[in-house]
N, C-alpha and C. Protein backbone atom coordinates (compact mmCIF):
# COMPACT_ATOMS: atom_id res chain seq x y z
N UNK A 1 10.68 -9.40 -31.96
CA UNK A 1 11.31 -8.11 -31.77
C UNK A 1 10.30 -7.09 -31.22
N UNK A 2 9.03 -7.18 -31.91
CA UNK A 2 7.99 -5.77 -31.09
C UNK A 2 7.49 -6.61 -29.78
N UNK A 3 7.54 -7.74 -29.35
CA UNK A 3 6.93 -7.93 -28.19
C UNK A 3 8.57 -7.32 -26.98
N UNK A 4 9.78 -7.56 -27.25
CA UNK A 4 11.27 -7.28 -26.67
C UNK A 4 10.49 -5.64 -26.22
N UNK A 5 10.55 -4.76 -27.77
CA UNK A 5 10.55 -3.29 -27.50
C UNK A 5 9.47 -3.12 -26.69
N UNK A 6 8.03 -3.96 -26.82
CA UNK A 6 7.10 -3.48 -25.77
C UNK A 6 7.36 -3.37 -24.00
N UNK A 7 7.87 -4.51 -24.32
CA UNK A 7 8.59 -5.18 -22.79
C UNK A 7 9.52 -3.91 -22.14
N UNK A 8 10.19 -3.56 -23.28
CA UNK A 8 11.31 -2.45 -22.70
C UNK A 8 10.31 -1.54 -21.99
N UNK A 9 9.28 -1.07 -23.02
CA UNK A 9 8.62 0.53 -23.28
C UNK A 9 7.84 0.28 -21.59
N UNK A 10 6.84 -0.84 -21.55
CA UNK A 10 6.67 -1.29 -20.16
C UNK A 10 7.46 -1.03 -19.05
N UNK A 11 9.08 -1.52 -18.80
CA UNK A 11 9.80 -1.47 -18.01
C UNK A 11 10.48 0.36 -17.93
N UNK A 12 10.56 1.01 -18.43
CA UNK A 12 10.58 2.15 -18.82
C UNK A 12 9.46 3.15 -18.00
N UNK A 13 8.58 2.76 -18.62
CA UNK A 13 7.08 3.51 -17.80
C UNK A 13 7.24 3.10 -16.87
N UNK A 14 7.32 1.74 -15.93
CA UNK A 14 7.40 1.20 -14.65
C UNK A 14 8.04 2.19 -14.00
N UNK A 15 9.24 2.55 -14.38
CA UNK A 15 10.30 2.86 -13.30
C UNK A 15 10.12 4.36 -13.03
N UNK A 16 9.81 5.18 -14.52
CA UNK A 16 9.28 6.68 -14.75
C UNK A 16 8.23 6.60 -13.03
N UNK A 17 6.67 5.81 -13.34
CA UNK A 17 5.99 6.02 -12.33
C UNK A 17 6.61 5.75 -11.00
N UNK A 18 7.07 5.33 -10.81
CA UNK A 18 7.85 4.98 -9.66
C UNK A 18 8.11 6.41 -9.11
N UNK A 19 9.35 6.54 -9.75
CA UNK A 19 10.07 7.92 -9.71
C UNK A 19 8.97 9.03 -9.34
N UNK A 20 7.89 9.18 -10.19
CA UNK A 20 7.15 10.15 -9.92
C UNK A 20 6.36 10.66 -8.66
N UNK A 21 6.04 8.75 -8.16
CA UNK A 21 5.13 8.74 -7.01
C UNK A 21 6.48 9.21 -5.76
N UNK A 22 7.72 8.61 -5.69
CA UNK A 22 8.56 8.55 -4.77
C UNK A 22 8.88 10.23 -4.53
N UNK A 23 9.33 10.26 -3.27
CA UNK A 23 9.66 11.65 -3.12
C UNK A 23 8.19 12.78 -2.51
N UNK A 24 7.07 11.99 -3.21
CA UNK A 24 5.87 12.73 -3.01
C UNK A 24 5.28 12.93 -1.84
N UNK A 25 4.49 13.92 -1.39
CA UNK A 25 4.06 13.49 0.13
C UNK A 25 2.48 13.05 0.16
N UNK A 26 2.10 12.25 0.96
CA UNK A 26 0.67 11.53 0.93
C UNK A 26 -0.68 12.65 0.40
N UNK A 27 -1.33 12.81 -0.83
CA UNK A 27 -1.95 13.66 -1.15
C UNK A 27 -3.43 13.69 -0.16
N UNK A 28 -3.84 14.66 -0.31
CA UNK A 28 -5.30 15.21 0.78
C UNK A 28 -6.22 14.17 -0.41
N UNK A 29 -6.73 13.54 -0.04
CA UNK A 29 -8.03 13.18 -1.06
C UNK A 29 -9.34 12.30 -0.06
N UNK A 30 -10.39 12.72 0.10
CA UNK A 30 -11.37 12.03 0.63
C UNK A 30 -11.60 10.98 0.29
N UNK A 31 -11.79 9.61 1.06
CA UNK A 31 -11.53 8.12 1.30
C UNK A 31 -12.70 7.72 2.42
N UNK A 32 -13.22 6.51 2.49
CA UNK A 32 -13.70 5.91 3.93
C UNK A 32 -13.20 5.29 4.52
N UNK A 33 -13.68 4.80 5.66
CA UNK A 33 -12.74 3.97 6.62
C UNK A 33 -13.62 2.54 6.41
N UNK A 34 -13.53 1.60 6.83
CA UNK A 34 -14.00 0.12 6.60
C UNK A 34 -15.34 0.17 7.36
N UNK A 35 -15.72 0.80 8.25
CA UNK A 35 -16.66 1.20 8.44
C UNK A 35 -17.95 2.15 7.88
N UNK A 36 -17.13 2.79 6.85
CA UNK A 36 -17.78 3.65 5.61
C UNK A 36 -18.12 5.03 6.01
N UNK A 37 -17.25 5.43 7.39
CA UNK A 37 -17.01 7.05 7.29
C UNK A 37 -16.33 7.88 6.71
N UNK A 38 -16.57 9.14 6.41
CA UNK A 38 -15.07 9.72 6.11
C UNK A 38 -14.52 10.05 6.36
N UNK A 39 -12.84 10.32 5.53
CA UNK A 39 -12.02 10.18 5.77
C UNK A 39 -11.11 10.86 4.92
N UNK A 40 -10.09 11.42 5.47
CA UNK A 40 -8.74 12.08 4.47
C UNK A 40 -7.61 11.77 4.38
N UNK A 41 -7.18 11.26 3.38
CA UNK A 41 -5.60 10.33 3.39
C UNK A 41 -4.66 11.65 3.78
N UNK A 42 -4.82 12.67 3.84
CA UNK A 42 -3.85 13.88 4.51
C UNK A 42 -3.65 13.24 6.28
N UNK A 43 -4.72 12.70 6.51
CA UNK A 43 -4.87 12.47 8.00
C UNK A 43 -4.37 10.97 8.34
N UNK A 44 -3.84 10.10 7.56
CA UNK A 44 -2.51 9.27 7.46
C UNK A 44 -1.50 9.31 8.61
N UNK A 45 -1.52 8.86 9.72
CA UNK A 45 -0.58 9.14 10.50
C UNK A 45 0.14 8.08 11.32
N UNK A 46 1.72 8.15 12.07
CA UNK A 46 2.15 7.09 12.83
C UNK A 46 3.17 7.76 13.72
N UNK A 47 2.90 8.88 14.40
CA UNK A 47 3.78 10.02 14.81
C UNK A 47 5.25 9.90 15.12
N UNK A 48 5.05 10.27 13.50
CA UNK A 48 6.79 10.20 12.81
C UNK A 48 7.34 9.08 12.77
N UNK A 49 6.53 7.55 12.69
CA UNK A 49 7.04 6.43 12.65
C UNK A 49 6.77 6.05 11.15
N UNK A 50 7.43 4.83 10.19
CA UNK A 50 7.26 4.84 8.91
C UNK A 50 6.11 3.75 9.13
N UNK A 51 5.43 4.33 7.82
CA UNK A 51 3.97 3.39 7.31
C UNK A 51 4.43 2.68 5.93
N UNK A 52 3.48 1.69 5.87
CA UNK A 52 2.97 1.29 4.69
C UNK A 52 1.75 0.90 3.94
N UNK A 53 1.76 1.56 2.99
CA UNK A 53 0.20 1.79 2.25
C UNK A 53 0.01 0.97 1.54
N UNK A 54 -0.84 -0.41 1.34
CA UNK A 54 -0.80 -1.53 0.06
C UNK A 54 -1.97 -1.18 -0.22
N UNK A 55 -2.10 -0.88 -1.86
CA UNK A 55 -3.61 -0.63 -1.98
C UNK A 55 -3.68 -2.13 -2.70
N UNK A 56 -5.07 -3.16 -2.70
CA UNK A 56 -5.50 -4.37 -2.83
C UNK A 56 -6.62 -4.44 -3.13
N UNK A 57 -7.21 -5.59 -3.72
CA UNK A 57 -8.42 -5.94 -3.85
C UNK A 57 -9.18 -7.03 -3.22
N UNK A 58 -10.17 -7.49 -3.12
CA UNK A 58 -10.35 -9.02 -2.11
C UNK A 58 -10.29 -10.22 -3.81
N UNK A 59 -10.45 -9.48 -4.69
CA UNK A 59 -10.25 -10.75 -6.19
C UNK A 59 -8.84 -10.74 -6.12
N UNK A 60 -7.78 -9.94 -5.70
CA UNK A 60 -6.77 -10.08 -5.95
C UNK A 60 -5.80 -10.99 -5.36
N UNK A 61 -5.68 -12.26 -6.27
CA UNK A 61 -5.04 -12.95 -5.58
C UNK A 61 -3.12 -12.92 -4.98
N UNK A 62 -2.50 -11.99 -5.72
CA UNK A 62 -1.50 -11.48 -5.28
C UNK A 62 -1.34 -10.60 -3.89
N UNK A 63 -2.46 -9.57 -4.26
CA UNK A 63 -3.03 -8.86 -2.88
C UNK A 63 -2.61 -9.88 -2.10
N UNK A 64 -3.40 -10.85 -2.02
CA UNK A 64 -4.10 -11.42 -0.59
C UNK A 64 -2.64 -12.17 -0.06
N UNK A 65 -1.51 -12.86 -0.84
CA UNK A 65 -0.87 -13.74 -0.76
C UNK A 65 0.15 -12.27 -0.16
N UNK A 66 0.37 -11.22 -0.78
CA UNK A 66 1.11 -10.31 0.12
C UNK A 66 0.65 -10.07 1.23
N UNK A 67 -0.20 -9.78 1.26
CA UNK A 67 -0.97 -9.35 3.20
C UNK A 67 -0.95 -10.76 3.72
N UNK A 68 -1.17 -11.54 3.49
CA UNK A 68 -1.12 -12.90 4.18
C UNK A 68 0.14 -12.89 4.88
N UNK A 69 1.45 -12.28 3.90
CA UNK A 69 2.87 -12.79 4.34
C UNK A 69 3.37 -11.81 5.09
N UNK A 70 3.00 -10.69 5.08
CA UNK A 70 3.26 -9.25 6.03
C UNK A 70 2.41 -9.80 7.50
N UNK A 71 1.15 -10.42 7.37
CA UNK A 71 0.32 -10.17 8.14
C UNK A 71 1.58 -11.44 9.52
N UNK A 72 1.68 -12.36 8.93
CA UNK A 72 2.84 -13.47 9.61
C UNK A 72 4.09 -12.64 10.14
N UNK A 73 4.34 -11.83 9.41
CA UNK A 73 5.47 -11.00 10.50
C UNK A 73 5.70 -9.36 10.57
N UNK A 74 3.86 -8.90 10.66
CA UNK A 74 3.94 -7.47 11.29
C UNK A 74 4.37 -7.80 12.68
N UNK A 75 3.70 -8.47 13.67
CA UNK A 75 4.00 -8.24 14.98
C UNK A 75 5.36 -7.90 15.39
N UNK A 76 6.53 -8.61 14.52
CA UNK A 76 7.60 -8.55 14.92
C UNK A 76 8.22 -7.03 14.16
N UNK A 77 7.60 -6.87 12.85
CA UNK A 77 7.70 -5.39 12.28
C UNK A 77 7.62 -4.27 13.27
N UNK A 78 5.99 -4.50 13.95
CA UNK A 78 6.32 -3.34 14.85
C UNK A 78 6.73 -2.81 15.95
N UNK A 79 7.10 -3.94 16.57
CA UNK A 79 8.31 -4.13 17.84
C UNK A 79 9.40 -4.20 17.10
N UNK A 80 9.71 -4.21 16.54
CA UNK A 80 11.06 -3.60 15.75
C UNK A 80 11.23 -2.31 14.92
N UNK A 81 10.59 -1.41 14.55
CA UNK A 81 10.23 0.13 13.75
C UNK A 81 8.72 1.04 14.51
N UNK A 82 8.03 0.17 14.49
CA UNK A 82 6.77 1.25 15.11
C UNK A 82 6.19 1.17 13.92
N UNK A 83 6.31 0.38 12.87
CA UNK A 83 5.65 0.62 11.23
C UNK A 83 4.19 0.16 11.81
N UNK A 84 3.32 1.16 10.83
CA UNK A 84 1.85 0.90 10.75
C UNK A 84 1.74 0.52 9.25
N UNK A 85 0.52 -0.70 9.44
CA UNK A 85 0.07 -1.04 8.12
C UNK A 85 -1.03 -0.41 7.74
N UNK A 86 -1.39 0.30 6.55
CA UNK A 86 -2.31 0.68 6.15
C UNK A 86 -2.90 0.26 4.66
N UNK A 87 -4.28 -0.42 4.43
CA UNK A 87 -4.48 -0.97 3.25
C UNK A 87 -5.64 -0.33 3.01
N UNK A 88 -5.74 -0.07 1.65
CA UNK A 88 -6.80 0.61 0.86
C UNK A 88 -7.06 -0.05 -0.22
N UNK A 89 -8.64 -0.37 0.06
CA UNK A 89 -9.11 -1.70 -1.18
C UNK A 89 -9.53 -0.76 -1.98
N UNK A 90 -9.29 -1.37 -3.13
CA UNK A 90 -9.71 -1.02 -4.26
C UNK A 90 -11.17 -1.48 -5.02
N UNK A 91 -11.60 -2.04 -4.48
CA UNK A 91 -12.81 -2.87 -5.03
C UNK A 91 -13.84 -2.09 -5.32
N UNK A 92 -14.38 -1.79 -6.11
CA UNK A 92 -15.39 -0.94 -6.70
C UNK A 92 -16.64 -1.33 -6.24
N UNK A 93 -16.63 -2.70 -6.47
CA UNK A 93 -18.41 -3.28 -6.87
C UNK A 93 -18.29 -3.57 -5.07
N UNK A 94 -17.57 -3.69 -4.25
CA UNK A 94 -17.63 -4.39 -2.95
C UNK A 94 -18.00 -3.29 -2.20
N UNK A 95 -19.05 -3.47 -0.83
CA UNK A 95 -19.52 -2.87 0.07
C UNK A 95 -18.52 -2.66 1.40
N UNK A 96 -18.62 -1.80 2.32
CA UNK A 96 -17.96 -1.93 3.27
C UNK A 96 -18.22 -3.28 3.93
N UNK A 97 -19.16 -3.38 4.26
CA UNK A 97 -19.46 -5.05 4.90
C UNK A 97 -18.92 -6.07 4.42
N UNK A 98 -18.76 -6.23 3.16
CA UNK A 98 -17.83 -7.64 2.50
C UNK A 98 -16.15 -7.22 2.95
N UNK A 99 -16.00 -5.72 2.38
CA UNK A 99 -14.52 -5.64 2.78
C UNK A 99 -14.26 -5.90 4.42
N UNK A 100 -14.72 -5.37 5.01
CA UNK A 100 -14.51 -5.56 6.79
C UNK A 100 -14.59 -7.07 7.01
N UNK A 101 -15.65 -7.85 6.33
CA UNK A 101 -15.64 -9.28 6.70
C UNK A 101 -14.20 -10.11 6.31
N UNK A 102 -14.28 -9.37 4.97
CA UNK A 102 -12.80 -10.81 4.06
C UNK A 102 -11.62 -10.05 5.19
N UNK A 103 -11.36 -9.09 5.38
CA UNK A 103 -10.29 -8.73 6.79
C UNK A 103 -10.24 -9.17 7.79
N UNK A 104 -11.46 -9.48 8.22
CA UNK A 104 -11.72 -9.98 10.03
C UNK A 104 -11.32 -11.45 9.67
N UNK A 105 -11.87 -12.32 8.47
CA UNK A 105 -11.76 -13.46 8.28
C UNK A 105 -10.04 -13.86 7.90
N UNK A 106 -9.44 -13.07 7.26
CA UNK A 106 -7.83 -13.28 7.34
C UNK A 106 -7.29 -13.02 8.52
N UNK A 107 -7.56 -12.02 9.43
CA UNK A 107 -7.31 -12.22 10.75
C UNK A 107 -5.99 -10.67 10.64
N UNK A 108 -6.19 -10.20 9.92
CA UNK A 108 -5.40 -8.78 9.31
C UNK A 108 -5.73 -8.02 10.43
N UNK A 109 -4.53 -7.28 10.97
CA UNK A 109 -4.84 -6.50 11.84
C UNK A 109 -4.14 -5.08 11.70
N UNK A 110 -4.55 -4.63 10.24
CA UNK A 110 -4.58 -3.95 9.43
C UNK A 110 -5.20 -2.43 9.91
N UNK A 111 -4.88 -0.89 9.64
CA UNK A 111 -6.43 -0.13 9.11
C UNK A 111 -5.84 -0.36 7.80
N UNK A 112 -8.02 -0.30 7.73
CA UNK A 112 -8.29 -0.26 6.01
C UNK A 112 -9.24 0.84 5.68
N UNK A 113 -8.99 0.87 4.48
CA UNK A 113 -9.67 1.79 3.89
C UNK A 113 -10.48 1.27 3.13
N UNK A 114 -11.61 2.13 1.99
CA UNK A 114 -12.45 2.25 0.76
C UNK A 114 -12.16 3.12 -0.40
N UNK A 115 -11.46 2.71 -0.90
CA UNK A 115 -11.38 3.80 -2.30
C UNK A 115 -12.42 3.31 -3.61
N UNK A 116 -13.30 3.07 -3.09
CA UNK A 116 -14.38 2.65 -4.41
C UNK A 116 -14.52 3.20 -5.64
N UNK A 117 -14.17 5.29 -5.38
CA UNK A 117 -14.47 5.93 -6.61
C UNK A 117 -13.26 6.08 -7.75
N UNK A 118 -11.86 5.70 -6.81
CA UNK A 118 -10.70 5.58 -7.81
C UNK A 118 -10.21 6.48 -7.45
N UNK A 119 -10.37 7.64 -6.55
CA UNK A 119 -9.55 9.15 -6.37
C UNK A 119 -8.41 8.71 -5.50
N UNK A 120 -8.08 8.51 -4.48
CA UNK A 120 -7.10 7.66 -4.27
C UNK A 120 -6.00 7.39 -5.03
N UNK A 121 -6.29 6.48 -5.87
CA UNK A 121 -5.23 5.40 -6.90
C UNK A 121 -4.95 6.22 -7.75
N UNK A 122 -6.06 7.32 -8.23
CA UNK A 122 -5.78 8.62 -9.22
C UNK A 122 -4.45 8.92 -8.47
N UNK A 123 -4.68 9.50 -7.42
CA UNK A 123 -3.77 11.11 -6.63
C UNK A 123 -2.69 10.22 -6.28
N UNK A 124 -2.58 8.79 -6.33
CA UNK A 124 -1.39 8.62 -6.17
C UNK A 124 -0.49 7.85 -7.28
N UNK A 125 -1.20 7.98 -8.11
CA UNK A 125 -0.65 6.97 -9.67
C UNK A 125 -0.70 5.86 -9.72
N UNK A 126 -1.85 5.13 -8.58
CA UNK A 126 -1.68 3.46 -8.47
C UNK A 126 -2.01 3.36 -9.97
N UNK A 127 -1.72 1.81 -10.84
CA UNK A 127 -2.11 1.89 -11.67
C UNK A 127 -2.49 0.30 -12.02
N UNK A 128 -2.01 -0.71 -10.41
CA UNK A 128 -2.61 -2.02 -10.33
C UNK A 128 -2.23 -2.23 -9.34
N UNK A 129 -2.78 -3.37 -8.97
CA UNK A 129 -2.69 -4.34 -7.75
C UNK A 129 -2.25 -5.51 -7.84
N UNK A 130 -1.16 -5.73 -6.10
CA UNK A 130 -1.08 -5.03 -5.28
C UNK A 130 0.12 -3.63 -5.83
N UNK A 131 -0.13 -2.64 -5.40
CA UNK A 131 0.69 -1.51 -5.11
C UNK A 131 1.56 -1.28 -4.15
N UNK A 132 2.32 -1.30 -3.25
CA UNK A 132 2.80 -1.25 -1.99
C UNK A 132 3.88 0.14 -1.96
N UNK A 133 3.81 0.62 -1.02
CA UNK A 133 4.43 2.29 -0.66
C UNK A 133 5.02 2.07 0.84
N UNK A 134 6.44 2.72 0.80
CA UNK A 134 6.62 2.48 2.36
C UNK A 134 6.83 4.12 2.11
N UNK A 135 6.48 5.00 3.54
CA UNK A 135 6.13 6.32 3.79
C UNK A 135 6.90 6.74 4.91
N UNK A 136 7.38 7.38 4.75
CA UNK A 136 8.91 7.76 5.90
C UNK A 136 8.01 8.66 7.11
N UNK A 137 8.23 9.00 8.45
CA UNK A 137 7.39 9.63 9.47
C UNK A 137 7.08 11.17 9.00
N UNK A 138 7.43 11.79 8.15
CA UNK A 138 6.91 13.07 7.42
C UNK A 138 5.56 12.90 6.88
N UNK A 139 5.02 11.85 6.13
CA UNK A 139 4.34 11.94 5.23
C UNK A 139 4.92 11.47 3.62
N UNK A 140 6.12 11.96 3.35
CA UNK A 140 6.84 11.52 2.47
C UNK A 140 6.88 10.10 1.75
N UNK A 141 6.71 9.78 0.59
CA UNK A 141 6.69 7.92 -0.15
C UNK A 141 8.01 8.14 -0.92
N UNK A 142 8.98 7.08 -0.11
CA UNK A 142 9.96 6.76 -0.14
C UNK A 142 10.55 5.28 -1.16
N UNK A 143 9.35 4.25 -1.00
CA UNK A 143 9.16 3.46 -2.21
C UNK A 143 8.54 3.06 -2.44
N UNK A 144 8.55 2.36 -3.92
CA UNK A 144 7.50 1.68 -4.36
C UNK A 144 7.51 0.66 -4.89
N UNK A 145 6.31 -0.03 -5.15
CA UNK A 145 6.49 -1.62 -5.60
C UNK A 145 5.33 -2.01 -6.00
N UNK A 146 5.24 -2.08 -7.09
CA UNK A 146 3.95 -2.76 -8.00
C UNK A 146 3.94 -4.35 -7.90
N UNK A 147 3.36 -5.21 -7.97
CA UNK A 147 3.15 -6.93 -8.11
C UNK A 147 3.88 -7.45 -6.66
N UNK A 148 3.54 -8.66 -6.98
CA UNK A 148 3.88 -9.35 -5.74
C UNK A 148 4.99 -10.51 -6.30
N UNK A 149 5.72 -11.13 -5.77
CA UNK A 149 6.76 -12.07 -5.28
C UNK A 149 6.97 -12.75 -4.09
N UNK A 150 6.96 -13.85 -4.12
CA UNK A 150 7.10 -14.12 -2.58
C UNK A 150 8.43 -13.39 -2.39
N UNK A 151 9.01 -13.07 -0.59
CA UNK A 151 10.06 -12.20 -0.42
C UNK A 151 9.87 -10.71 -0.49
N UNK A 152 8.78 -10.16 -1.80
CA UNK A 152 8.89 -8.61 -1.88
C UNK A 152 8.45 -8.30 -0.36
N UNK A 153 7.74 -8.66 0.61
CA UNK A 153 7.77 -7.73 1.84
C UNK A 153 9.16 -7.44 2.73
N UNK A 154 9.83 -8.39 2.16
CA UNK A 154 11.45 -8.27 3.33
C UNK A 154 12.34 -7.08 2.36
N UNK A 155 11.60 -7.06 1.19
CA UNK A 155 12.37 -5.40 0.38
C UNK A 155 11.51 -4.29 1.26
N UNK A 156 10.44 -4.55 1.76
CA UNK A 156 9.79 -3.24 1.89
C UNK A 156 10.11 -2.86 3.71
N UNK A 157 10.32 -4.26 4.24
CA UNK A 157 10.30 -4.12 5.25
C UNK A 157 12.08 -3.27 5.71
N UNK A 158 12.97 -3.54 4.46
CA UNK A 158 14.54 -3.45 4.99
C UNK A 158 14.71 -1.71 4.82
N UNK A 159 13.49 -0.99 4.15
CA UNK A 159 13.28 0.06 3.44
C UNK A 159 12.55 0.77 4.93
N UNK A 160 11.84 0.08 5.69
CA UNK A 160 11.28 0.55 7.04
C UNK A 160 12.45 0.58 7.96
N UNK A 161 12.88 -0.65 8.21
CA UNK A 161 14.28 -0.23 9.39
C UNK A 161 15.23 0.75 9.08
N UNK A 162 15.21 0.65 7.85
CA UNK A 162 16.29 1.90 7.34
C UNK A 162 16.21 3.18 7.93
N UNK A 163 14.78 3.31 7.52
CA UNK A 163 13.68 4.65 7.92
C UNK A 163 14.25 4.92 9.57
N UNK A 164 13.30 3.52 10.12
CA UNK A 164 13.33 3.76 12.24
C UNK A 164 14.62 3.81 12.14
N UNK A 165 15.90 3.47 11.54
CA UNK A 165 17.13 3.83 12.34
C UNK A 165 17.51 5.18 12.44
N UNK A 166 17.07 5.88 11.10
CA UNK A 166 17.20 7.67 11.16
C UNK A 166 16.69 8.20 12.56
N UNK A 167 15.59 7.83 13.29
CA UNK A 167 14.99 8.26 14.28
C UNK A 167 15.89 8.39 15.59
């Protein structure tokens, strides 16, 4: 019975954060680029086309198995919406050089980011990985999606055409 109510109290908070992040617009917070300049997630852009933000880790083996399966059918994503992918590692202990390498070596044709210090995942309530956000051409986060499943990218992706058909 207390593992049921935890489960609930879990699924409960899930959906609360959700709610909270959705609706929000991409917060200003200083970030690097994979190259290790800086950078301001205010400056997020796809002029007025919808994005998506997966924040990931290179230990994360869910991460990787989601970008793996996006990475197999962005091309056709963005000849079909104009969606940009945008990923922001989370890896603390990792250098820009390891992150840029494990990317070039998946063959991700991704931008990425560095959120090493956590401000990021703060300002936007990540609270694990993978995270995934699809972002309407305002700036606006429209949804969200914590863990991976095989399939969860064809939820995120049906959440993008939705978006490009408003246009």
């Amino acid at each position: 019975m207390r593992g049921y109510i935890i489960a609930i109290l879990i699924l409960i908070s899930g959906n609360l954060f959700s709610q909270e992040v959705r609706d929000a617009k991409i917060p200003a917070v200083p970030i690097k680029t994979v190259s290790g300049l800086p950078f301001n997630t205010s400056k997020f852009n796809n002029n007025g086309k919808p994005m998506i933000i997966d924040f990931w880790a290179t230990w994360c083996v869910p991460c990787i198995k989601e970008l793996n399966a996006i990475a197999d059918k962005y091309d056709y994503w963005q000849k079909e919406t104009g969606v940009k992918m945008i990923i922001i590692a989370v890896d603390t202990v990792h250098n820009t050089t390891t992150v840029a390498s494990f990317v070039k070596n998946k063959g991700w044709r991704y931008e990425v980011y560095l959120d090493q210090d956590g401000k990021v995942q703060e300002a936007m309530n990540v609270m694990d990985t993978p995270c995934t956000m699809v972002v309407d051409g305002s700036g606006k986060i429209v949804w969200v999606h914590n863990s991976y499943n095989d399939g969860d990218e064809d939820k995120a992706f049906e959440v993008v055409k939705k978006l490009a058909a408003k246009k």
